[in-house]
Protein backbone atom coordinates (compact mmCIF):
# COMPACT_ATOMS: atom_id res chain seq x y z
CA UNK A 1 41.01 4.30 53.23
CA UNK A 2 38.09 1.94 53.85
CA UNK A 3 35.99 5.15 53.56
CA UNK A 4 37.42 6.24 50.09
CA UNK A 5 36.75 3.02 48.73
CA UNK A 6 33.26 3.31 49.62
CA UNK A 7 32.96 6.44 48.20
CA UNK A 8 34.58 5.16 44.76
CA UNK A 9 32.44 2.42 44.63
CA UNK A 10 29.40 4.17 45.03
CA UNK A 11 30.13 6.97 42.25
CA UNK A 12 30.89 3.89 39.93
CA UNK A 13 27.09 2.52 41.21
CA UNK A 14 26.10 5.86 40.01
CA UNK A 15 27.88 5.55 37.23
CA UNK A 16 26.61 2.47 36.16
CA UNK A 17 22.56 3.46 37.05
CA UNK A 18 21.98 5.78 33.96
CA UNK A 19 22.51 3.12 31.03
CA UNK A 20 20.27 0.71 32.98
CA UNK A 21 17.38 3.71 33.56
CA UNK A 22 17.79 4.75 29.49
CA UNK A 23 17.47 1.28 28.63
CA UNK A 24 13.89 0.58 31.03
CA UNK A 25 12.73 3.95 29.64
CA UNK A 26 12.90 2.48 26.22
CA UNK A 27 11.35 -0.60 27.14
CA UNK A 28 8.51 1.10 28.28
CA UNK A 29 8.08 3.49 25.60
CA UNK A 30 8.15 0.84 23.35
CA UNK A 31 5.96 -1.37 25.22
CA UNK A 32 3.41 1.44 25.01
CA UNK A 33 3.97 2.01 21.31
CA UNK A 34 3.26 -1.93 20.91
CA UNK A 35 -0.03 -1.24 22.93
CA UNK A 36 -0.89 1.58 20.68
CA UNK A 37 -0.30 -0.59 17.42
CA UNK A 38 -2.35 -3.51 18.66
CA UNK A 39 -5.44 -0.90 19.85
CA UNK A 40 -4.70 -2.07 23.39
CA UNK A 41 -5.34 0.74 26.26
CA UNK A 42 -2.52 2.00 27.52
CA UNK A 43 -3.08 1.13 31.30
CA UNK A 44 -3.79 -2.43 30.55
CA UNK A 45 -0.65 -4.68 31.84
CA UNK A 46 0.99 -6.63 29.22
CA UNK A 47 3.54 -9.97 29.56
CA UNK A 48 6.10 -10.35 27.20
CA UNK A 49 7.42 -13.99 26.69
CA UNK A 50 10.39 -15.40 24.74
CA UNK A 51 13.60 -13.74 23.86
CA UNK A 52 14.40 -11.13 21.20
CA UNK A 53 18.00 -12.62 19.60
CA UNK A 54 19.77 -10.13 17.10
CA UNK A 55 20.33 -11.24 13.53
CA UNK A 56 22.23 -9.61 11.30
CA UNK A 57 20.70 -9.19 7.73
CA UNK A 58 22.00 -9.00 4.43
CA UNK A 59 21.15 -7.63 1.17
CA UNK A 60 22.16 -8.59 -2.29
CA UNK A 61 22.23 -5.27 -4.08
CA UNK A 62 21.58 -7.00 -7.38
CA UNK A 63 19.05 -8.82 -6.66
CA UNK A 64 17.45 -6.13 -4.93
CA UNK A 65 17.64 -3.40 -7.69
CA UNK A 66 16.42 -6.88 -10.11
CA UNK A 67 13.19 -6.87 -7.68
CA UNK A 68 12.76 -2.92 -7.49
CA UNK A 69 13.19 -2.52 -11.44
CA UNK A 70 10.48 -5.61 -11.46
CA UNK A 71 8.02 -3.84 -8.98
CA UNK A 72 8.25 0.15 -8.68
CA UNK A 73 5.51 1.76 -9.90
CA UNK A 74 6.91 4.88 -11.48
CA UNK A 75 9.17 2.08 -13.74
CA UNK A 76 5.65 0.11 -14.27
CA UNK A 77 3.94 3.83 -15.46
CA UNK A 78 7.04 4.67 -17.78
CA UNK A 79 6.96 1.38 -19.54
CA UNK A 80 3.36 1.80 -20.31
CA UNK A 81 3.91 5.63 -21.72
CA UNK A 82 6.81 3.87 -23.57
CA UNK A 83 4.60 1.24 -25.51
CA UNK A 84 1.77 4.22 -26.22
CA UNK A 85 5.25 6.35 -27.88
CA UNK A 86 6.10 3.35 -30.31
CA UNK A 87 2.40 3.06 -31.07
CA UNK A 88 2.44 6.87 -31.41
CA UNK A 89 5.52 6.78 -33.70
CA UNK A 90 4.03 3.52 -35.48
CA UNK A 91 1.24 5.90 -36.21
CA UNK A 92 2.87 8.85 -37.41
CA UNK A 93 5.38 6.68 -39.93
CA UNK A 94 1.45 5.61 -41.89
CA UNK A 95 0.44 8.64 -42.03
CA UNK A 96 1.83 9.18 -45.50
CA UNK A 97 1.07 5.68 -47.00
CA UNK A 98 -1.48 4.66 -49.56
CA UNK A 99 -4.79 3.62 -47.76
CA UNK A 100 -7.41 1.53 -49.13
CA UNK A 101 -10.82 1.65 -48.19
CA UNK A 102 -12.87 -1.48 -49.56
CA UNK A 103 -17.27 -1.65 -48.49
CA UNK A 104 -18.88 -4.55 -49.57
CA UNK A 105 -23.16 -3.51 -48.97
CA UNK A 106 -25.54 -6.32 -49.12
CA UNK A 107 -29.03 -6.41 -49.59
CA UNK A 108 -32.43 -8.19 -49.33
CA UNK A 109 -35.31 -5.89 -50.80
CA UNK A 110 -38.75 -5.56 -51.62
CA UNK A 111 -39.90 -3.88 -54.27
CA UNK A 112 -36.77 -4.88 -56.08
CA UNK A 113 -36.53 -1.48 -58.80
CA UNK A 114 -39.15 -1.75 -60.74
CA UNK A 115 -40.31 -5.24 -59.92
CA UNK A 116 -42.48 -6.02 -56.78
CA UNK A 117 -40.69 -9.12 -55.48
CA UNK A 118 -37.66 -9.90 -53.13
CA UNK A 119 -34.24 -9.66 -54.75
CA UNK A 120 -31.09 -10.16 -53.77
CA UNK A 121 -28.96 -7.11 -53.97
CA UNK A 122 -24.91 -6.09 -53.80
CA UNK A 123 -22.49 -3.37 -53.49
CA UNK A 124 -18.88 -3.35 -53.87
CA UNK A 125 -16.97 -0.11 -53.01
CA UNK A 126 -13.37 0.27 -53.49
CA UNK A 127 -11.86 3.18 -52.68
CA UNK A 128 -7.75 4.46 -53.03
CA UNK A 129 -5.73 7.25 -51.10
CA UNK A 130 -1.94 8.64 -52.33
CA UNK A 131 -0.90 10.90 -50.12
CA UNK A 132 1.04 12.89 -52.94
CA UNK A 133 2.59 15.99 -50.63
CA UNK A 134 1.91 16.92 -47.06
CA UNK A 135 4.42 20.11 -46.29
CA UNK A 136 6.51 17.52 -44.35
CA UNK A 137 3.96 17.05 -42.06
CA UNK A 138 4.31 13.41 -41.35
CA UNK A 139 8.61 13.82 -40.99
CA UNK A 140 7.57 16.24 -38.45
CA UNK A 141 5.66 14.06 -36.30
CA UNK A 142 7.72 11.48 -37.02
CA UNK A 143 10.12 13.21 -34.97
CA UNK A 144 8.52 14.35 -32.82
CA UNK A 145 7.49 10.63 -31.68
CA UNK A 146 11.02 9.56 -31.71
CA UNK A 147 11.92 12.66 -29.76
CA UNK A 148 8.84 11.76 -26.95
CA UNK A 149 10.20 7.88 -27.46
CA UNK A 150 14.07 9.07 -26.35
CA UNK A 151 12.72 11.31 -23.61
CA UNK A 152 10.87 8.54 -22.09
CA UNK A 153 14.08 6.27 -22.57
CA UNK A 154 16.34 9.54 -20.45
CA UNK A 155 13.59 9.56 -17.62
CA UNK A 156 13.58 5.69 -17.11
CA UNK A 157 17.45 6.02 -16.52
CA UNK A 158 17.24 8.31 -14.53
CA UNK A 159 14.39 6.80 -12.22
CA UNK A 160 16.49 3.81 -12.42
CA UNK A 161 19.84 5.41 -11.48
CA UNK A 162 17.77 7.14 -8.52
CA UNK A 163 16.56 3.72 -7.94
CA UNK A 164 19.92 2.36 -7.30
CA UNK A 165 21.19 4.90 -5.39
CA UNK A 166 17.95 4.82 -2.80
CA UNK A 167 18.71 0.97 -2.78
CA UNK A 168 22.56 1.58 -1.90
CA UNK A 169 21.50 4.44 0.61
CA UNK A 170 18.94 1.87 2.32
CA UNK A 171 22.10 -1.01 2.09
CA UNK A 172 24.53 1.13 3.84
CA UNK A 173 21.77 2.33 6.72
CA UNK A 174 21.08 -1.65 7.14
CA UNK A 175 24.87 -2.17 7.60
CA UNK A 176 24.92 0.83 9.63
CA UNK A 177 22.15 -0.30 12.12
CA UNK A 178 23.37 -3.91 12.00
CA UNK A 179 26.42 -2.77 13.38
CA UNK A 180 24.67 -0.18 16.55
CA UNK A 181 22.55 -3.41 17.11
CA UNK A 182 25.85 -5.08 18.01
CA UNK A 183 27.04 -2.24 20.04
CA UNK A 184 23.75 -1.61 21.84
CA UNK A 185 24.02 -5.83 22.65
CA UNK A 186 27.12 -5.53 23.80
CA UNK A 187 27.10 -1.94 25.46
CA UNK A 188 23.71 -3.18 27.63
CA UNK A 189 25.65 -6.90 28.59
CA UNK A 190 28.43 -4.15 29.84
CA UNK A 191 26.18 -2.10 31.72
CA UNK A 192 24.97 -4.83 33.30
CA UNK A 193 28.21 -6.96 34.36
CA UNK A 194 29.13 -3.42 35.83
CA UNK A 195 25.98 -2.94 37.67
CA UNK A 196 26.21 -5.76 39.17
CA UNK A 197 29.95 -5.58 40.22
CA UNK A 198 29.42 -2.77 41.27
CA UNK A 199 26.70 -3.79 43.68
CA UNK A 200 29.04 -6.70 44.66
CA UNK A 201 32.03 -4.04 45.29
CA UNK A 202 29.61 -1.71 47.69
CA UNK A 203 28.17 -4.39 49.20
CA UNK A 204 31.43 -5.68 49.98
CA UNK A 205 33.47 -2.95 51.24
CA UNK A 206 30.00 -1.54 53.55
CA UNK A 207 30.75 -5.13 54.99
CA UNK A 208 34.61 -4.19 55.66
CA UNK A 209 33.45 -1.06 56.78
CA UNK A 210 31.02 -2.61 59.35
CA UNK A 211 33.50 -4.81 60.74
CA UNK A 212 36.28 -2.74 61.25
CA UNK A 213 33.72 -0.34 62.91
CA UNK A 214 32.36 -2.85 64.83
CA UNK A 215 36.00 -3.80 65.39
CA UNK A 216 36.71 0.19 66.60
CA UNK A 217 34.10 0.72 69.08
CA UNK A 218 34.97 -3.02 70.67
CA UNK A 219 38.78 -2.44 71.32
CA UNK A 220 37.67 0.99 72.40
């Protein structure tokens, strides 16, 4: 009997030895990775101090859409190609309007016509456009600038609806590694409490095991 327990506490040892060896192997993989981000050799030693406490971290989705709308470039870019539509529509709407053209010319000359002495000179030029008839050339690019204006208007809903849903995606993988963090926290405090029991078990029943031994060969 004293034998089987022996043998049951050392499979749970074994048992217990894997979780422990995954979680130095990722200690030192990420030790090197820290070495490799700070330009340090990889066969220089490195001390790590202090202690590395989990905190959960939350998201407002509104305020975080609020601060992508506010900062993503591709929103930035379509507001800017929005403003140069208007302008463009702007322009298109005066393109059948009167226009008037007014030149004022002065001048300070010598010989003044026929006299040989410095005059004073001026020229007024007014000047009067009426677009009468254009084949409905200006209603066509009139809409055709409202047309470019409400397809700029459809692709910054739809960057912002991708937006959102890239913000929701990154919300739920937060929440979703919040929660392994937990896990992993509590999975490793596990692994350890059982590695060490488990050393405490063994170490226990080779003791039993020794004794009664002992106690064998002495009444034999």
């Amino acid at each position: 009997a004293s034998e089987f327990d022996v043998l049951r506490v050392k499979v749970q040892l074994a048992n217990a030895k894997p979780p422990l060896v995954q979680a130095k192997n990722l200690y030192s993989l990420t030790l090197d990775n820290l070495k490799n981000l700070l330009g340090i050799s990889l066969q220089d030693s490195v001390n790590l101090e202090g202690t590395l406490e989990f905190q959960p971290i939350e998201v407002n989705q509104s305020e975080a859409e609020e601060f992508a709308f506010k900062n993503r470039s591709e929103l930035k870019s379509i507001f800017h190609q929005g403003r140069i539509a208007q302008k463009a529509l702007s322009i298109a709407k005066a393109t059948n309007k009167p226009n008037l053209l007014g030149i004022a010319n002065y001048e300070y000359k010598r010989p003044f016509y026929s006299k040989d002495e410095w005059q004073t000179d001026w020229n007024f030029t007014f000047m009067v456009s009426l677009p009468i008839f254009d084949g409905f050339l200006t209603r066509s690019k009139v809409r055709q600038a409202r047309s470019n204006l409400k397809q700029i208007d459809i692709v910054k809903k739809q960057v912002q609806d991708f937006i959102k849903l890239e913000i929701s995606q990154a919300i739920s993988d937060l929440n979703l590694a919040n929660v392994r963090c937990l896990a992993d926290s509590l999975w490793a405090f596990f692994s350890f409490s059982n590695l060490l029991v488990s050393w405490s078990y063994c170490c226990l029943y080779f003791f039993f095991y020794l004794f009664f031994l002992f106690i064998k060969l002495f009444l034999s």
